[in-house]
PDBML (XML) file of the C-alpha atoms, coordinates in Angstrom:
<?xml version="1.0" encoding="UTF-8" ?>
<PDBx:datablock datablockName="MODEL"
   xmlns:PDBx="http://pdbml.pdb.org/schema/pdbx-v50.xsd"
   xmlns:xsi="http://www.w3.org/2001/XMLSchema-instance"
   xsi:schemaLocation="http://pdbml.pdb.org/schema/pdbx-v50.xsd pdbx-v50.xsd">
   <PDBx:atom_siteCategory>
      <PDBx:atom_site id="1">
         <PDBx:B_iso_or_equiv>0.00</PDBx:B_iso_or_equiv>
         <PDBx:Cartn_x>-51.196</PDBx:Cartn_x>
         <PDBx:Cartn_y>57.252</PDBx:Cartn_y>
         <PDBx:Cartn_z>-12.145</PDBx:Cartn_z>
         <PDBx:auth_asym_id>A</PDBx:auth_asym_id>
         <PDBx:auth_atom_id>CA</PDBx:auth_atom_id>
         <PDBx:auth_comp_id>UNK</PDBx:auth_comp_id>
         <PDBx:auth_seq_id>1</PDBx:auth_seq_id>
         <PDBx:group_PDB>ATOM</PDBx:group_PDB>
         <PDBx:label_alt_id xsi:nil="true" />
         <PDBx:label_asym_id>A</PDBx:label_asym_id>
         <PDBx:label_atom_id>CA</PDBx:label_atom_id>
         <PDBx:label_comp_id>UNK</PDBx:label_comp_id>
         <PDBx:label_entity_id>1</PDBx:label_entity_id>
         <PDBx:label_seq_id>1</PDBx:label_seq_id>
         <PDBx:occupancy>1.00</PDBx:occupancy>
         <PDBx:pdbx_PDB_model_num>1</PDBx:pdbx_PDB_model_num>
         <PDBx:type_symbol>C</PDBx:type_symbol>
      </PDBx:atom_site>
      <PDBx:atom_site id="2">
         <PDBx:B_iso_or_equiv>0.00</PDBx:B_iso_or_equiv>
         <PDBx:Cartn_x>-51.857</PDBx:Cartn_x>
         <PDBx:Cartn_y>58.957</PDBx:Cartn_y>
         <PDBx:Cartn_z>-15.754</PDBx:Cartn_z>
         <PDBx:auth_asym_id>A</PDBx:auth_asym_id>
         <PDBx:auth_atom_id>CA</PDBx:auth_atom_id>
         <PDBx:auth_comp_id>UNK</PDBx:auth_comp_id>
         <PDBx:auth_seq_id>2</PDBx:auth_seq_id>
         <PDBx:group_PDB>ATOM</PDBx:group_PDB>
         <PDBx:label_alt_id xsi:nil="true" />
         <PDBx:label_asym_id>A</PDBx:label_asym_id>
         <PDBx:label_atom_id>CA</PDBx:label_atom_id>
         <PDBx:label_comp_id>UNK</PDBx:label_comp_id>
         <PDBx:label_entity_id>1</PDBx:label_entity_id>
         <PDBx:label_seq_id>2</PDBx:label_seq_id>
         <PDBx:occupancy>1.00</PDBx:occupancy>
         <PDBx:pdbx_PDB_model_num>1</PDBx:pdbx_PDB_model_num>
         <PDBx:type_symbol>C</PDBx:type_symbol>
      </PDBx:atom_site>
      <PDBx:atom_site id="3">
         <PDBx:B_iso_or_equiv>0.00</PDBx:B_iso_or_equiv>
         <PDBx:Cartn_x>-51.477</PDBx:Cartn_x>
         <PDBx:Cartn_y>55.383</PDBx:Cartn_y>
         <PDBx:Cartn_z>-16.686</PDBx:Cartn_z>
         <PDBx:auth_asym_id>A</PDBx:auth_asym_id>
         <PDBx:auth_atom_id>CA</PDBx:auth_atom_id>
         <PDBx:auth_comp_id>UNK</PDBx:auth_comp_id>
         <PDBx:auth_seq_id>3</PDBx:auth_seq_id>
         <PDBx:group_PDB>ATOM</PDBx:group_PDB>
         <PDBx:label_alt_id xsi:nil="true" />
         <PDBx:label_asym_id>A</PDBx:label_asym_id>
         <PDBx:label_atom_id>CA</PDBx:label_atom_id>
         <PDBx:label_comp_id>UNK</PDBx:label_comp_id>
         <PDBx:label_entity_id>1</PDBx:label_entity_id>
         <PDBx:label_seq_id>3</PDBx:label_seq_id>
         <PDBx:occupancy>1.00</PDBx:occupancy>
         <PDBx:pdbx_PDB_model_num>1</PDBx:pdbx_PDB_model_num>
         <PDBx:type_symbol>C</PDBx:type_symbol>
      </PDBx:atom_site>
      <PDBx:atom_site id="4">
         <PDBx:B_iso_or_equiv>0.00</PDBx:B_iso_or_equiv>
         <PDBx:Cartn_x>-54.767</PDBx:Cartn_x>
         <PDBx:Cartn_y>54.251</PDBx:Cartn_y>
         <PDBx:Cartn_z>-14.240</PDBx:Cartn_z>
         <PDBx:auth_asym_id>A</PDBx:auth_asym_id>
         <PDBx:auth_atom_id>CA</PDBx:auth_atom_id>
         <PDBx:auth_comp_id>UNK</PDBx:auth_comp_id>
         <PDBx:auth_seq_id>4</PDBx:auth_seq_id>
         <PDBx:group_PDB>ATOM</PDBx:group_PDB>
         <PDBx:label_alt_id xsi:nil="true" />
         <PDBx:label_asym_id>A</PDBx:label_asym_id>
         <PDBx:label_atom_id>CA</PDBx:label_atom_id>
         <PDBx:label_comp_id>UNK</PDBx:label_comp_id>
         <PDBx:label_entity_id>1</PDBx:label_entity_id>
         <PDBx:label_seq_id>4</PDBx:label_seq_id>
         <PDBx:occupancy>1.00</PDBx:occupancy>
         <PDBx:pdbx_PDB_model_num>1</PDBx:pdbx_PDB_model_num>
         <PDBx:type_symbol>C</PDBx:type_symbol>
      </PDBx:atom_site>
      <PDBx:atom_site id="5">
         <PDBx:B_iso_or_equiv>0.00</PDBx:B_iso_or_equiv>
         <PDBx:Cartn_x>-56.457</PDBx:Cartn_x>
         <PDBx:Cartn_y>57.305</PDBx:Cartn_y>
         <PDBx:Cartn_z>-15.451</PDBx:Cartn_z>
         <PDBx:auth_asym_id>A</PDBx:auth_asym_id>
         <PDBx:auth_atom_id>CA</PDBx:auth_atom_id>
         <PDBx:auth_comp_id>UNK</PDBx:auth_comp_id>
         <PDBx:auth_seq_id>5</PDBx:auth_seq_id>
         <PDBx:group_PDB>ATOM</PDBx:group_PDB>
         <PDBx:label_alt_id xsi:nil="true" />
         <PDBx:label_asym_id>A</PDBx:label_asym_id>
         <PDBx:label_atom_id>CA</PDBx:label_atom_id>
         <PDBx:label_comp_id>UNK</PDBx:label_comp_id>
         <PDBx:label_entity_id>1</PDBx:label_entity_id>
         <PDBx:label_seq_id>5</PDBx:label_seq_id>
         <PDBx:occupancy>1.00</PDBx:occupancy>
         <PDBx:pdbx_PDB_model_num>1</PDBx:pdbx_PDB_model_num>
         <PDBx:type_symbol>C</PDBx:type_symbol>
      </PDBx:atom_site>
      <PDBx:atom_site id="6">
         <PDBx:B_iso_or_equiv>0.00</PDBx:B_iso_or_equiv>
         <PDBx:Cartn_x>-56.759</PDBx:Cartn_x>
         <PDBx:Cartn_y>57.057</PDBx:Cartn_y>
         <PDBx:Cartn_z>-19.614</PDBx:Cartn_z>
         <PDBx:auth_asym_id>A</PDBx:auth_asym_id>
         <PDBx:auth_atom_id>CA</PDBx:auth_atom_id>
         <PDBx:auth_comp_id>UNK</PDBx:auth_comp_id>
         <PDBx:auth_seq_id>6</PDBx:auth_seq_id>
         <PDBx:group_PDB>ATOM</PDBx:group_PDB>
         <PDBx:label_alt_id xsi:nil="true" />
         <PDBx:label_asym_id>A</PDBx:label_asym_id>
         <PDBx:label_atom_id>CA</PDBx:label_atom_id>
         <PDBx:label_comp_id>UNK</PDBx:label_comp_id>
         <PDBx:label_entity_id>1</PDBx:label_entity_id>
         <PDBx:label_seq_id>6</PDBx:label_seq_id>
         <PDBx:occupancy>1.00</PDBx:occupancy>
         <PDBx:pdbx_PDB_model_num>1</PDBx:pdbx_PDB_model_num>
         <PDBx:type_symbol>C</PDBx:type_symbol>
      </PDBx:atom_site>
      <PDBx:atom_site id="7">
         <PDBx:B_iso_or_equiv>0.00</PDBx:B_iso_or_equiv>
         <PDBx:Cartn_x>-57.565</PDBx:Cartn_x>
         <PDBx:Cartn_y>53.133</PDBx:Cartn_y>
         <PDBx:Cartn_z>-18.571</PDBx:Cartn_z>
         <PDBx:auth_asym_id>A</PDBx:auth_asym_id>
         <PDBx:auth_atom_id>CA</PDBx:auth_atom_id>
         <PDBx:auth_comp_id>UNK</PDBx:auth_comp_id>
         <PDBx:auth_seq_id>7</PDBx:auth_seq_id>
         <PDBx:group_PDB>ATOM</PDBx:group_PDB>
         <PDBx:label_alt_id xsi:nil="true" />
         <PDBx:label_asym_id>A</PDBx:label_asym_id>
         <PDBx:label_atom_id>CA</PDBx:label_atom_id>
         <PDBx:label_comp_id>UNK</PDBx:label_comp_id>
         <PDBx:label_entity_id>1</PDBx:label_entity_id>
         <PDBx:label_seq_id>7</PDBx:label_seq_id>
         <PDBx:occupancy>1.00</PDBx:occupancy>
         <PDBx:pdbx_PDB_model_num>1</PDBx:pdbx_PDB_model_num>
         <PDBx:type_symbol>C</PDBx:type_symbol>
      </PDBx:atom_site>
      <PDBx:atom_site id="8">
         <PDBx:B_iso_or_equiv>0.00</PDBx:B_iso_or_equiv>
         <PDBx:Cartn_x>-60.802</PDBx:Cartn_x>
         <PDBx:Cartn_y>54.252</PDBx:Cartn_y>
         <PDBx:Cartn_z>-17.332</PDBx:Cartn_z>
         <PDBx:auth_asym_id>A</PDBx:auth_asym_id>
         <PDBx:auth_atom_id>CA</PDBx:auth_atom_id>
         <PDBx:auth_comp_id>UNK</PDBx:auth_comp_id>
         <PDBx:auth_seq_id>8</PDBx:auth_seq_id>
         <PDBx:group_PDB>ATOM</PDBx:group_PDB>
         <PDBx:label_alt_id xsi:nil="true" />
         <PDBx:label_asym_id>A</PDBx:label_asym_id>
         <PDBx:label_atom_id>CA</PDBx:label_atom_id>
         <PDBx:label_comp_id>UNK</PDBx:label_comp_id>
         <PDBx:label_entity_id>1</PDBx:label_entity_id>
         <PDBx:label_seq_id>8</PDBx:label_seq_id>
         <PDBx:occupancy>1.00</PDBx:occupancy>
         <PDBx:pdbx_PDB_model_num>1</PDBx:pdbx_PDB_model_num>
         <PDBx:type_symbol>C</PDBx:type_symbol>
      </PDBx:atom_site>
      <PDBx:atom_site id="9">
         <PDBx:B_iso_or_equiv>0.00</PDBx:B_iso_or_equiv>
         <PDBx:Cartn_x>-61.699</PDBx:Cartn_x>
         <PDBx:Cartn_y>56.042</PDBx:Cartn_y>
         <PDBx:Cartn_z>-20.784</PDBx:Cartn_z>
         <PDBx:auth_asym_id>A</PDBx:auth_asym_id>
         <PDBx:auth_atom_id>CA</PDBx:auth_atom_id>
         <PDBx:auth_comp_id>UNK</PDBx:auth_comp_id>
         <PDBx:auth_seq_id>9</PDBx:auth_seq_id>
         <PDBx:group_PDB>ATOM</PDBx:group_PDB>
         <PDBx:label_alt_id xsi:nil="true" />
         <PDBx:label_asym_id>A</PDBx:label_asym_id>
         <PDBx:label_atom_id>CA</PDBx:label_atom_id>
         <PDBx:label_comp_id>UNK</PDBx:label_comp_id>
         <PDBx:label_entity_id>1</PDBx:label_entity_id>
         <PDBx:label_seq_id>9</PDBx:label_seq_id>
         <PDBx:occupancy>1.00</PDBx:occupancy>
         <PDBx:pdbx_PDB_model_num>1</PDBx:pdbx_PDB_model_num>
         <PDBx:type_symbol>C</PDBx:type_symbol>
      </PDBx:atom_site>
      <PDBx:atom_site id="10">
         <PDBx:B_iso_or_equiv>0.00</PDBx:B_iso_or_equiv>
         <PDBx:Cartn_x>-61.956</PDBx:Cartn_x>
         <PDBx:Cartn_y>52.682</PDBx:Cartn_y>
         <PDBx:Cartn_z>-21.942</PDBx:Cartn_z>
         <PDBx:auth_asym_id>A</PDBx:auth_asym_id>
         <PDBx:auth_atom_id>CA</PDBx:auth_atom_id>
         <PDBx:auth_comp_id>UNK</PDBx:auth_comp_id>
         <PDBx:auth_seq_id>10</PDBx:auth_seq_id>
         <PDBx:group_PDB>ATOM</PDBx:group_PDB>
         <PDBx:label_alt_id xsi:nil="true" />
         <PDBx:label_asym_id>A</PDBx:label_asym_id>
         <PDBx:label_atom_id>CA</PDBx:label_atom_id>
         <PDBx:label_comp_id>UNK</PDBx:label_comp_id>
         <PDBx:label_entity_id>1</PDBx:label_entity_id>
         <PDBx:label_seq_id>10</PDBx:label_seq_id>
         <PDBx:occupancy>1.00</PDBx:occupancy>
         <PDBx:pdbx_PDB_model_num>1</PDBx:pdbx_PDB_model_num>
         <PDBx:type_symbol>C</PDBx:type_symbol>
      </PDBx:atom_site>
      <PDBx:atom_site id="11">
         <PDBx:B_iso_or_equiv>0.00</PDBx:B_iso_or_equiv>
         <PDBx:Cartn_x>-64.681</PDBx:Cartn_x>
         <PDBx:Cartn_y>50.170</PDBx:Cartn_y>
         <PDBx:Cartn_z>-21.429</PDBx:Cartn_z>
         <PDBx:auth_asym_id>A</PDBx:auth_asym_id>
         <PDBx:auth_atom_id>CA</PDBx:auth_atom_id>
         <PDBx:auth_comp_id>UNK</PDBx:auth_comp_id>
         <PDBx:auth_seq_id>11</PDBx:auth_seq_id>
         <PDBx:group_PDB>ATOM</PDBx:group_PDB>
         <PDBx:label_alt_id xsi:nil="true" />
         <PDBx:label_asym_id>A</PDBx:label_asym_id>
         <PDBx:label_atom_id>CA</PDBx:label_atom_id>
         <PDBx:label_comp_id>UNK</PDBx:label_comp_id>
         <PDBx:label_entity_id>1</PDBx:label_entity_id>
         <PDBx:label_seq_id>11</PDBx:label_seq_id>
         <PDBx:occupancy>1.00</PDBx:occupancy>
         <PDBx:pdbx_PDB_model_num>1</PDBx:pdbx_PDB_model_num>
         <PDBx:type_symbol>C</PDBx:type_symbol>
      </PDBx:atom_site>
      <PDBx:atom_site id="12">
         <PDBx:B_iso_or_equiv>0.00</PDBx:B_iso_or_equiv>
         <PDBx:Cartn_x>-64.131</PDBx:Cartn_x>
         <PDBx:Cartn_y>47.307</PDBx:Cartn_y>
         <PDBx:Cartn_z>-18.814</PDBx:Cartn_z>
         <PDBx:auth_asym_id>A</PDBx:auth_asym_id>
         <PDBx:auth_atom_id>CA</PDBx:auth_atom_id>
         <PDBx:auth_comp_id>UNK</PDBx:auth_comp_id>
         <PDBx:auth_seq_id>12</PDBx:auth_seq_id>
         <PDBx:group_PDB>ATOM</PDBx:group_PDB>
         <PDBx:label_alt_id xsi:nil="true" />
         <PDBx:label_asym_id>A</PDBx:label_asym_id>
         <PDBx:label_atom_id>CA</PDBx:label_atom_id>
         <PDBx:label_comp_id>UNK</PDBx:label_comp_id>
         <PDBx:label_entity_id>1</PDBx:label_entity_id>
         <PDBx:label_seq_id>12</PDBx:label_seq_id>
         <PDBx:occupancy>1.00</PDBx:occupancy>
         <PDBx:pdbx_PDB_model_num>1</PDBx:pdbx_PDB_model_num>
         <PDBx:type_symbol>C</PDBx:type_symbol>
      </PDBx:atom_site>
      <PDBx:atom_site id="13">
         <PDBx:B_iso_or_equiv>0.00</PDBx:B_iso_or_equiv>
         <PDBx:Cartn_x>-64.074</PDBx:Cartn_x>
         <PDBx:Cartn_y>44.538</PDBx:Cartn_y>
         <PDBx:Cartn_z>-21.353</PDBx:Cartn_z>
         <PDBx:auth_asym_id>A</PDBx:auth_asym_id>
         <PDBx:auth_atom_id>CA</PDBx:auth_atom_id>
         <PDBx:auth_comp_id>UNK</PDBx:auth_comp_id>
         <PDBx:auth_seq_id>13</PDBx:auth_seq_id>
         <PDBx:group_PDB>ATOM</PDBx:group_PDB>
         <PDBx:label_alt_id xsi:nil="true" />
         <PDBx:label_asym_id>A</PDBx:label_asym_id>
         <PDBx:label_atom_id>CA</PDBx:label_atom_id>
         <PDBx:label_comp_id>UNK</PDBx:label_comp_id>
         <PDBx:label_entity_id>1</PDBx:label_entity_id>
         <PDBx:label_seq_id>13</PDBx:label_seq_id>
         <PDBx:occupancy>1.00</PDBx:occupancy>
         <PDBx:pdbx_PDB_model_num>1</PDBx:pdbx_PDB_model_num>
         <PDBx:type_symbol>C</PDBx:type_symbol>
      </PDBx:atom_site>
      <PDBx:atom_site id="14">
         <PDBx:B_iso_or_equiv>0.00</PDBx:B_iso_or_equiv>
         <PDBx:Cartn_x>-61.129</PDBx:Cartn_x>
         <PDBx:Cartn_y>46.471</PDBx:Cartn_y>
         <PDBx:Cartn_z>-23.097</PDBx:Cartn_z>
         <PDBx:auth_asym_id>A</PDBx:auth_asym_id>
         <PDBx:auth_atom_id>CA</PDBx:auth_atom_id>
         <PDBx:auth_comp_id>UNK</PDBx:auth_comp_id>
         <PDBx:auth_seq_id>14</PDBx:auth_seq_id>
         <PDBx:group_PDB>ATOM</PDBx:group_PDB>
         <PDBx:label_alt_id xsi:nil="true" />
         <PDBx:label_asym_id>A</PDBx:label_asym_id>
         <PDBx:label_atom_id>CA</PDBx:label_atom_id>
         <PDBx:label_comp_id>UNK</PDBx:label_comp_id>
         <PDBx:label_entity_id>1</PDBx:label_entity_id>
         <PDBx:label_seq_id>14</PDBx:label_seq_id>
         <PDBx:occupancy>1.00</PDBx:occupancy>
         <PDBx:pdbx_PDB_model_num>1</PDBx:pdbx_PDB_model_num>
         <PDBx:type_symbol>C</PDBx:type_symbol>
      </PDBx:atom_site>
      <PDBx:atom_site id="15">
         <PDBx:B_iso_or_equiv>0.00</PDBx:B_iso_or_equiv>
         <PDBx:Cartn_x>-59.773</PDBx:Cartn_x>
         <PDBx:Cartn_y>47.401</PDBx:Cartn_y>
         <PDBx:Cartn_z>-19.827</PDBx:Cartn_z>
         <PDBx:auth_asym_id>A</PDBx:auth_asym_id>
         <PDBx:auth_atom_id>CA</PDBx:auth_atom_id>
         <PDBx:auth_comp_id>UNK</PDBx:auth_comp_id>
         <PDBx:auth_seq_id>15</PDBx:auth_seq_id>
         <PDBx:group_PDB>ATOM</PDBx:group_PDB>
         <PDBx:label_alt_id xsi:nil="true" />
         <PDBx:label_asym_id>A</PDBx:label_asym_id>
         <PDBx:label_atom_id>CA</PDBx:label_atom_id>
         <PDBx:label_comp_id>UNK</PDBx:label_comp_id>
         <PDBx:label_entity_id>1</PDBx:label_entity_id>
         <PDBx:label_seq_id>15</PDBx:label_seq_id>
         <PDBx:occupancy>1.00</PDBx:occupancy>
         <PDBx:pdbx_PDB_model_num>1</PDBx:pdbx_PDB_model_num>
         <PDBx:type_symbol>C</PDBx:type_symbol>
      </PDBx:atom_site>
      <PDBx:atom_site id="16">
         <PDBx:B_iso_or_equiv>0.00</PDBx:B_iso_or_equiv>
         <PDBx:Cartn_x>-59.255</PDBx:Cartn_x>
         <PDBx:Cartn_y>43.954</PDBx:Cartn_y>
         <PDBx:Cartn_z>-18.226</PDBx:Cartn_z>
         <PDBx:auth_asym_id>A</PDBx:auth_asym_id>
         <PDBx:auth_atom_id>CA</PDBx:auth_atom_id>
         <PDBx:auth_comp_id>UNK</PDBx:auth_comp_id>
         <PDBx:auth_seq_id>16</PDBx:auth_seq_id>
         <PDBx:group_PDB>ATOM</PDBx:group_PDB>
         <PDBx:label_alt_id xsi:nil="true" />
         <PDBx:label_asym_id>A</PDBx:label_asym_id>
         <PDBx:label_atom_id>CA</PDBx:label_atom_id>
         <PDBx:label_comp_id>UNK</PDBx:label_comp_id>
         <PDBx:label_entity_id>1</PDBx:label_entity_id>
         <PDBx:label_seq_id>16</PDBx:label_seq_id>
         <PDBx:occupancy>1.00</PDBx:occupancy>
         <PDBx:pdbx_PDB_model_num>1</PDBx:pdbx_PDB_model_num>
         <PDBx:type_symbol>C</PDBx:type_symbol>
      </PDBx:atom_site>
      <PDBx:atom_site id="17">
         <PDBx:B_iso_or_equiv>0.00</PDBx:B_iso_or_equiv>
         <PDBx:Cartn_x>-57.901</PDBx:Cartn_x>
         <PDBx:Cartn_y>42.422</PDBx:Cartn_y>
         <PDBx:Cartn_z>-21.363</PDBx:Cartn_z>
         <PDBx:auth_asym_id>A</PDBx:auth_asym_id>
         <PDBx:auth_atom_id>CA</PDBx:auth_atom_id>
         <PDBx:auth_comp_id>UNK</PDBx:auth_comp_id>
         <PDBx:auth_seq_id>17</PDBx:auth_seq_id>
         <PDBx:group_PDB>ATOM</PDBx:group_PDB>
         <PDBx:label_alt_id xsi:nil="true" />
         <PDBx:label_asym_id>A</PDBx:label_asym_id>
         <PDBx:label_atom_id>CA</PDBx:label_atom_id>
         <PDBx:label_comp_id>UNK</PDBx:label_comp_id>
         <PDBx:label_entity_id>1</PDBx:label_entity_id>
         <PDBx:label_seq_id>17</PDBx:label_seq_id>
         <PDBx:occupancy>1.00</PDBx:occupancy>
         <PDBx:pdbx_PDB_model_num>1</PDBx:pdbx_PDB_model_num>
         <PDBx:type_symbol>C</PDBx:type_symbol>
      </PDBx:atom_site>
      <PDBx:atom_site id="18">
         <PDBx:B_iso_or_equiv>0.00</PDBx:B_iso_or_equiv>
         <PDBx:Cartn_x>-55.069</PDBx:Cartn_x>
         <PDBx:Cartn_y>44.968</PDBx:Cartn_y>
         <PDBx:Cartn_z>-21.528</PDBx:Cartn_z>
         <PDBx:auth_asym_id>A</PDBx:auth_asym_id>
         <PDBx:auth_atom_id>CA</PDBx:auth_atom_id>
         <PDBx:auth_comp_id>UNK</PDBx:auth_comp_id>
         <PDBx:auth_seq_id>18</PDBx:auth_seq_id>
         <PDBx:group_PDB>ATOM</PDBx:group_PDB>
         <PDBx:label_alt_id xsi:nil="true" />
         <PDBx:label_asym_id>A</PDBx:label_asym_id>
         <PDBx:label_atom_id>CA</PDBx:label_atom_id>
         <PDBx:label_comp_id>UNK</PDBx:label_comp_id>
         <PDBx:label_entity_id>1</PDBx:label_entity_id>
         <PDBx:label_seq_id>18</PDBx:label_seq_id>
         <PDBx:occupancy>1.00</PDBx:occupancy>
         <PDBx:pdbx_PDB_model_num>1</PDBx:pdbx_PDB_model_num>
         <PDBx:type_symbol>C</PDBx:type_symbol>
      </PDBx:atom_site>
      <PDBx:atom_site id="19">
         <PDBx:B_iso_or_equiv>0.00</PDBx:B_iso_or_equiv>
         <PDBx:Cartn_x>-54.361</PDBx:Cartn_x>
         <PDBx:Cartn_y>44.251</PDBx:Cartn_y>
         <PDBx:Cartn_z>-18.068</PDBx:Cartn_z>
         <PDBx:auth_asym_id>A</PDBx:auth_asym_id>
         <PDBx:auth_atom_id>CA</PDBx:auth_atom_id>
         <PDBx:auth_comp_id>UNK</PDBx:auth_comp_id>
         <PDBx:auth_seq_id>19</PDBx:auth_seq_id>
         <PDBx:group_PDB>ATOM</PDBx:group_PDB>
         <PDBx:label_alt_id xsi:nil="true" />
         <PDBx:label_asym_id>A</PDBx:label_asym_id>
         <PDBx:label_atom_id>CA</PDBx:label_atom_id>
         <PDBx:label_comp_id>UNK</PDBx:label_comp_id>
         <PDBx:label_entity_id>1</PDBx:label_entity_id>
         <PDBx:label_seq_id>19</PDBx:label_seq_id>
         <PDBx:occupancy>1.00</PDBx:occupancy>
         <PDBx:pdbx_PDB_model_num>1</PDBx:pdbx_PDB_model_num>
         <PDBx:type_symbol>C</PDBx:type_symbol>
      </PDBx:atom_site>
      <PDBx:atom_site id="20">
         <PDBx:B_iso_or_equiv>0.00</PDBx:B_iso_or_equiv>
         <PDBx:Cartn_x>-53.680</PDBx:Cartn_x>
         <PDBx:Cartn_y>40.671</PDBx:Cartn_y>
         <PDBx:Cartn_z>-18.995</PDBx:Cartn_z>
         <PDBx:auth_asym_id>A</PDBx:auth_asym_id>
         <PDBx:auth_atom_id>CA</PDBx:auth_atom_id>
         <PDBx:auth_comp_id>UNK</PDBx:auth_comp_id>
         <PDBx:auth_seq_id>20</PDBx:auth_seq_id>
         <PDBx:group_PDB>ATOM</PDBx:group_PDB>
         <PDBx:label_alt_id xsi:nil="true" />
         <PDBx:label_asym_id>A</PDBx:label_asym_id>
         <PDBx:label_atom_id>CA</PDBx:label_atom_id>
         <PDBx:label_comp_id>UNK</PDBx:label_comp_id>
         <PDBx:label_entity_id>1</PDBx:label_entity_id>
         <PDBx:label_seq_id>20</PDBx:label_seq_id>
         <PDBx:occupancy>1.00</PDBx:occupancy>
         <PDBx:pdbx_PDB_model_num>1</PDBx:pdbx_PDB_model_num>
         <PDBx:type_symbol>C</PDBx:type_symbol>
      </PDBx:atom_site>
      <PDBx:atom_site id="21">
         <PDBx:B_iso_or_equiv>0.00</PDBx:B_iso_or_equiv>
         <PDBx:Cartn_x>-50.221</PDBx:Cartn_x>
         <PDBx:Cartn_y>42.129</PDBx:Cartn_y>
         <PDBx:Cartn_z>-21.034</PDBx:Cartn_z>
         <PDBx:auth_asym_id>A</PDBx:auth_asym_id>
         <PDBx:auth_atom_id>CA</PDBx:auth_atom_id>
         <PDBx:auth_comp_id>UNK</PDBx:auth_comp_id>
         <PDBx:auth_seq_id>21</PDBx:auth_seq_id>
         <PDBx:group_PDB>ATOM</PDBx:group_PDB>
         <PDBx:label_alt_id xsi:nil="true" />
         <PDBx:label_asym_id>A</PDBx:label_asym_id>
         <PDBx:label_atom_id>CA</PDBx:label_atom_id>
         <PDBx:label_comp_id>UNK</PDBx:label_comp_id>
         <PDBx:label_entity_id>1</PDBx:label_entity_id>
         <PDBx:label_seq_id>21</PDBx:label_seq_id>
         <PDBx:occupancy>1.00</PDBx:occupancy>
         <PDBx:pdbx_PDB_model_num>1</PDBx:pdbx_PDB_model_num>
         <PDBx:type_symbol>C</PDBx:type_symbol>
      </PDBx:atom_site>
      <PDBx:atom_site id="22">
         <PDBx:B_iso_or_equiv>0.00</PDBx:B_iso_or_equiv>
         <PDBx:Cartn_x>-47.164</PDBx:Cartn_x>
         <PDBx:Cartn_y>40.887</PDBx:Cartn_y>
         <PDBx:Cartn_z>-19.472</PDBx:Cartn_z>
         <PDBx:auth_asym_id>A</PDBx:auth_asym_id>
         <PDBx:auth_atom_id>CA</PDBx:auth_atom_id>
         <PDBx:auth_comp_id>UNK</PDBx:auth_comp_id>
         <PDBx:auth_seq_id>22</PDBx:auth_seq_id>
         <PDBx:group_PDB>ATOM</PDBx:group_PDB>
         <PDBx:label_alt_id xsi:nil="true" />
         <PDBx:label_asym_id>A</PDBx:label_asym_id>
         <PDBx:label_atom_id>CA</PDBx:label_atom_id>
         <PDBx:label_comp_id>UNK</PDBx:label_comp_id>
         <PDBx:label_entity_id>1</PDBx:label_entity_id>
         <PDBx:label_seq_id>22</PDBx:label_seq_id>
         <PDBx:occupancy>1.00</PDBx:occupancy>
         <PDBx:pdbx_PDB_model_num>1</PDBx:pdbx_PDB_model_num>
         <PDBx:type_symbol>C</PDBx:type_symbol>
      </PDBx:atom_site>
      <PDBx:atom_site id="23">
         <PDBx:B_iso_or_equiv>0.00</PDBx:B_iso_or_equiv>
         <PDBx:Cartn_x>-45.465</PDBx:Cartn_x>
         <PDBx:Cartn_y>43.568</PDBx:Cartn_y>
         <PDBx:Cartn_z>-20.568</PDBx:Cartn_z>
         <PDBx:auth_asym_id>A</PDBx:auth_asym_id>
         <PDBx:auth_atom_id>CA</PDBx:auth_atom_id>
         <PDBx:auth_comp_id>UNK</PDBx:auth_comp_id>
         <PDBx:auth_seq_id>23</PDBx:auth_seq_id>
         <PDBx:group_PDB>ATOM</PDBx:group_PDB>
         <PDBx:label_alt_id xsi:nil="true" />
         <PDBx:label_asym_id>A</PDBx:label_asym_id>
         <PDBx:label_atom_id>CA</PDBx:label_atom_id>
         <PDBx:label_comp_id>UNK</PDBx:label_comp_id>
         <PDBx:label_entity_id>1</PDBx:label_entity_id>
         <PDBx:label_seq_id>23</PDBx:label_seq_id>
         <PDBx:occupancy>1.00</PDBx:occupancy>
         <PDBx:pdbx_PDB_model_num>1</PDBx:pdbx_PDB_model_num>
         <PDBx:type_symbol>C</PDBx:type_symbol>
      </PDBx:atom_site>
      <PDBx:atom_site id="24">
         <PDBx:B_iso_or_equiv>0.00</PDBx:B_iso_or_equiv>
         <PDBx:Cartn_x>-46.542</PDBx:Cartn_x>
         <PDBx:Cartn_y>47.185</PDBx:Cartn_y>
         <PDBx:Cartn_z>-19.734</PDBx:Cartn_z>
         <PDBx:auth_asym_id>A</PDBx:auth_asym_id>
         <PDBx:auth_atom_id>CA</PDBx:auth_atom_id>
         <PDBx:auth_comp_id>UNK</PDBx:auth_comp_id>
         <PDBx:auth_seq_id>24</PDBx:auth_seq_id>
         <PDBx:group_PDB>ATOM</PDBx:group_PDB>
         <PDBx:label_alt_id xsi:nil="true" />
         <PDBx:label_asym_id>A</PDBx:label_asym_id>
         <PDBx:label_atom_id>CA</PDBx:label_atom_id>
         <PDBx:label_comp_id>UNK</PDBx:label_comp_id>
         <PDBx:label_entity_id>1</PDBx:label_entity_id>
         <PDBx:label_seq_id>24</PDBx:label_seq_id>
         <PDBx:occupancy>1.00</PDBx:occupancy>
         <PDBx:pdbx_PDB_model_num>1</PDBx:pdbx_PDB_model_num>
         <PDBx:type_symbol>C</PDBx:type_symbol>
      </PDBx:atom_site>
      <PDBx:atom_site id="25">
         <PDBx:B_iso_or_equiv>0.00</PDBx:B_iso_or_equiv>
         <PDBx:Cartn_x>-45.113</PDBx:Cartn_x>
         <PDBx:Cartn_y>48.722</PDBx:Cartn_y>
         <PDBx:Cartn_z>-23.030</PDBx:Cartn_z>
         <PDBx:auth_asym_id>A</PDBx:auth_asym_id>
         <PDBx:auth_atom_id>CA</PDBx:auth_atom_id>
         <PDBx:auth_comp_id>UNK</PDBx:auth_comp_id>
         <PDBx:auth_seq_id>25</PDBx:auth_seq_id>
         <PDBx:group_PDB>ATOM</PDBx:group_PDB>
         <PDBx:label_alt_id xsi:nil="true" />
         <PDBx:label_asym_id>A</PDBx:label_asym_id>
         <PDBx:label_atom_id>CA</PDBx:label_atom_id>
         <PDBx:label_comp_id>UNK</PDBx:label_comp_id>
         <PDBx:label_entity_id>1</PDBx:label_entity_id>
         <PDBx:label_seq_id>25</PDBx:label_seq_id>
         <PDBx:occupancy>1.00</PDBx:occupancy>
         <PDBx:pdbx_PDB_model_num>1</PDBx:pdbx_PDB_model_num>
         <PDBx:type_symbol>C</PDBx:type_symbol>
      </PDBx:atom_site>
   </PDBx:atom_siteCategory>
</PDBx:datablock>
């Protein structure tokens, strides 16, 4: 959840290419 939360301090661009990472470390 804190995880969900500092991903929306971050603009959507940034956002959905983190989500891309395989790995969540």
């Amino acid at each position: 959840p804190a995880l969900e939360t500092l991903m929306w301090r971050i603009p959507q661009q940034k956002r959905e290419r983190l989500k891309r990472f395989k790995r969540v470390e």
